[in-house]
Protein backbone atom coordinates (compact mmCIF):
# COMPACT_ATOMS: atom_id res chain seq x y z
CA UNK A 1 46.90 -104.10 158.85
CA UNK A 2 46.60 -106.55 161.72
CA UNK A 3 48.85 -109.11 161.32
CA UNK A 4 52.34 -108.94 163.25
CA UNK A 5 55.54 -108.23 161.42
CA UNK A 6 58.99 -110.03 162.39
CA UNK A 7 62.36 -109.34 161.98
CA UNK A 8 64.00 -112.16 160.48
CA UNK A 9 65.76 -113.23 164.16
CA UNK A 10 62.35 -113.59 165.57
CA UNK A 11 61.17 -115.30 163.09
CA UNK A 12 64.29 -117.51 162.98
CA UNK A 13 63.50 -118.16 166.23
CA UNK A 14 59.36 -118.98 165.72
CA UNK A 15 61.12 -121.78 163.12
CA UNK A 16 63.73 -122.83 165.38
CA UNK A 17 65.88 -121.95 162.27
CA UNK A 18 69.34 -119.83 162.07
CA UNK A 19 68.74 -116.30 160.57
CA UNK A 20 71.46 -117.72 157.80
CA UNK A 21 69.05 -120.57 157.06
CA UNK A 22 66.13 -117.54 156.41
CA UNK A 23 68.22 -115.24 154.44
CA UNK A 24 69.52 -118.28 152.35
CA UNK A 25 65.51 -119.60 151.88
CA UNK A 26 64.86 -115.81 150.67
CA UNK A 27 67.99 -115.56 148.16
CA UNK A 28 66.74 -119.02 146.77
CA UNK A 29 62.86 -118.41 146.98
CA UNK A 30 62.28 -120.59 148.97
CA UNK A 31 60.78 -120.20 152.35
CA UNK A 32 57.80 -118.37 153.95
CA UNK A 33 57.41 -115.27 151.86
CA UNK A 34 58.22 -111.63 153.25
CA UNK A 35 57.54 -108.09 153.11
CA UNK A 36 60.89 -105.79 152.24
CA UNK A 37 60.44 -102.13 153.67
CA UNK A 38 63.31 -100.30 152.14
CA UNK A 39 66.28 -102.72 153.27
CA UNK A 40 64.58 -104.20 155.67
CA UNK A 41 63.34 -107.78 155.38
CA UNK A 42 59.88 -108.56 157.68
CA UNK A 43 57.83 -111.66 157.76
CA UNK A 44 54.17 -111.79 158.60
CA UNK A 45 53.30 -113.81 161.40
CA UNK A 46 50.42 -115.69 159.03
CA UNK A 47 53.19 -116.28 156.41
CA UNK A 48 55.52 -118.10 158.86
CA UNK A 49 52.56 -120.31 160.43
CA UNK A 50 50.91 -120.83 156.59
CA UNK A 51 54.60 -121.69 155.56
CA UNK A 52 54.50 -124.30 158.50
CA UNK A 53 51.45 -125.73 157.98
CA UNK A 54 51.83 -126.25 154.15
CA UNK A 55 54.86 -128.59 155.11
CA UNK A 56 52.57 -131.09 157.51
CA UNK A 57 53.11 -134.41 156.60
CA UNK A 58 51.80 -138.08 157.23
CA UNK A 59 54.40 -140.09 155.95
CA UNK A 60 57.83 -139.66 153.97
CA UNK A 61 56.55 -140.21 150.87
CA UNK A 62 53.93 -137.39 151.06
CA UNK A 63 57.78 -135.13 151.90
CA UNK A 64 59.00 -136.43 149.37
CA UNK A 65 55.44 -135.42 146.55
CA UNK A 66 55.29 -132.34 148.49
CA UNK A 67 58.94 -131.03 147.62
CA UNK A 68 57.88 -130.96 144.11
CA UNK A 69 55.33 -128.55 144.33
């Protein structure tokens, strides 16, 4: 394994996101995917930046065709 594992601050932090705004994504399925170890919650540095670029837009209506995928 080479990739980097975050907690969920650092990660948080990568997405300039509050940790609440993570744990709610997870609960609801919703944002980058993670890795649970036990109780803990990790994200891989490639999810995070694939979870970014999969939400790179040119123009609202491609947001608005891409939230229904």
């Amino acid at each position: 394994m080479t990739d980097r594992l975050l907690t969920t601050r650092q990660a948080a932090l990568i997405l300039n996101l509050r940790e609440s705004t993570l744990e709610q994504w997870r609960w609801n399925g919703r944002g980058p995917e993670y890795v649970k170890l036990n109780r803990a919650v990790r994200y891989r540095l490639a999810d995070v930046e694939a979870f970014v670029e999969r939400r790179v837009f040119s123009s609202t209506t491609a947001v608005h065709r891409g939230d229904l995928e």
